[in-house]
Protein backbone atom coordinates (compact mmCIF):
# COMPACT_ATOMS: atom_id res chain seq x y z
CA UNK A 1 -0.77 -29.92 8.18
CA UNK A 2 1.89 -29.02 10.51
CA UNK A 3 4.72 -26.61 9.52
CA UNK A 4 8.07 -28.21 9.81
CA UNK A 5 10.21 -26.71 12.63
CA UNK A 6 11.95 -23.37 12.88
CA UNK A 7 9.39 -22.58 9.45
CA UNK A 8 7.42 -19.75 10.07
CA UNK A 9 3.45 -20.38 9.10
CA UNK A 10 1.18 -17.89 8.86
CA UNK A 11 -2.71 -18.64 8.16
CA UNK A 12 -2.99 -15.43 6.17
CA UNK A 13 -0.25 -16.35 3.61
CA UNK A 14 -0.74 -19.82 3.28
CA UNK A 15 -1.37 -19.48 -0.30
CA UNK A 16 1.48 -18.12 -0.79
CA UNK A 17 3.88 -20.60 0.64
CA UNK A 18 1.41 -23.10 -1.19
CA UNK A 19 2.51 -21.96 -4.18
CA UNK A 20 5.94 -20.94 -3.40
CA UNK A 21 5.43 -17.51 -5.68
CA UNK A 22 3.45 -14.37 -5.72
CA UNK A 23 1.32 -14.15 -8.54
CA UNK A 24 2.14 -11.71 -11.44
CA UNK A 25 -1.99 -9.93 -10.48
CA UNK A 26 -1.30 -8.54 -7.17
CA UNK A 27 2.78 -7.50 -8.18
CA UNK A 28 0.91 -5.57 -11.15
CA UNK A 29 -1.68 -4.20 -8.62
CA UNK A 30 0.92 -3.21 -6.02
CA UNK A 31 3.11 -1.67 -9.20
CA UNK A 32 -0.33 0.41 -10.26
CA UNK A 33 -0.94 1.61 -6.64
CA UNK A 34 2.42 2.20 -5.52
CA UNK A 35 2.78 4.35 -9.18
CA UNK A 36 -0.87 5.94 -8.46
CA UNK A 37 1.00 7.58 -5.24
CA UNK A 38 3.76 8.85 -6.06
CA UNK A 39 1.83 10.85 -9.05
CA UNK A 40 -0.14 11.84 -5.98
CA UNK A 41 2.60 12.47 -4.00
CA UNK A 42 4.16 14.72 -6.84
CA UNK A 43 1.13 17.04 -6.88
CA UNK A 44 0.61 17.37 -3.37
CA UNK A 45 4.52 18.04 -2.94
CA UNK A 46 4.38 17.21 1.06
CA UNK A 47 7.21 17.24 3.48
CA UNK A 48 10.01 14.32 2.42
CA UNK A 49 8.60 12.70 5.56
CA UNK A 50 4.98 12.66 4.60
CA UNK A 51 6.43 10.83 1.13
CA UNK A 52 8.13 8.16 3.33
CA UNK A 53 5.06 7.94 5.59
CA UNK A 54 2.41 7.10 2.44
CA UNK A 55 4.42 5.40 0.50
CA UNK A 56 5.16 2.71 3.34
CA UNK A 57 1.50 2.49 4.54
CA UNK A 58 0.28 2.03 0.11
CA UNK A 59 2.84 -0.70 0.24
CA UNK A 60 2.41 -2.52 3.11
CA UNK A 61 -1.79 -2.22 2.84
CA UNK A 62 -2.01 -1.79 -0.70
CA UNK A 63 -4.92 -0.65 -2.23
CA UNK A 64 -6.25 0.31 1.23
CA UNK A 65 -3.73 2.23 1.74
CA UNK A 66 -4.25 3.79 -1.41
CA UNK A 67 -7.48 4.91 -0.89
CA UNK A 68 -6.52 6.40 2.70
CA UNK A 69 -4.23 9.02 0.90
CA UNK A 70 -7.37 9.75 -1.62
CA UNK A 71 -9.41 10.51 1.07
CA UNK A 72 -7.13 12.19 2.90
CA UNK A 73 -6.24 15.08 -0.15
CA UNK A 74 -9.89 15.22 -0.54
CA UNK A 75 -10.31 15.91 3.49
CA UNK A 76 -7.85 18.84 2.92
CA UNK A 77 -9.05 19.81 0.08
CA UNK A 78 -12.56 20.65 1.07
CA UNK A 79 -10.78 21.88 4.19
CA UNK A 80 -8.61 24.41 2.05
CA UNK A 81 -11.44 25.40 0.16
CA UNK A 82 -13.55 26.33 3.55
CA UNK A 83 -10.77 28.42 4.79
């Protein structure tokens, strides 16, 4: 299958323009995540720029992302409590 010209194509997203929609799962599960971090985000009350930073990386990786900040408060933390 060849992509008509001046169409982008992308291997990793060909489901997507398969179906011509996202499916309603992974809007819910970028919804959950992106809500998970900014309760995260409230109780860690970092620097405006530090909000910015995590929220772009949980929505551009998602869940990955995600779990990056977890590990990350629990890095500092067990860093906090060592001091």
């Amino acid at each position: 299958m060849t992509p008509p010209p001046g169409a982008p194509y992308d291997d990793a997203v060909l489901i997507f323009i398969l179906l011509g929609w996202v499916p309603w799962p992974l809007l819910l599960a970028l919804a959950i995540v992106m809500w998970l971090t900014v309760v995260e985000l409230l109780e860690w009350r970092p620097h405006f720029v530090w909000w910015f930073w995590w929220l772009l990386l949980v929505f551009m990786t998602n869940f990955i992302g995600y779990l990056f900040l977890r590990a990350y408060r629990v890095y500092r933390r067990y860093k906090l409590e060592r001091a």
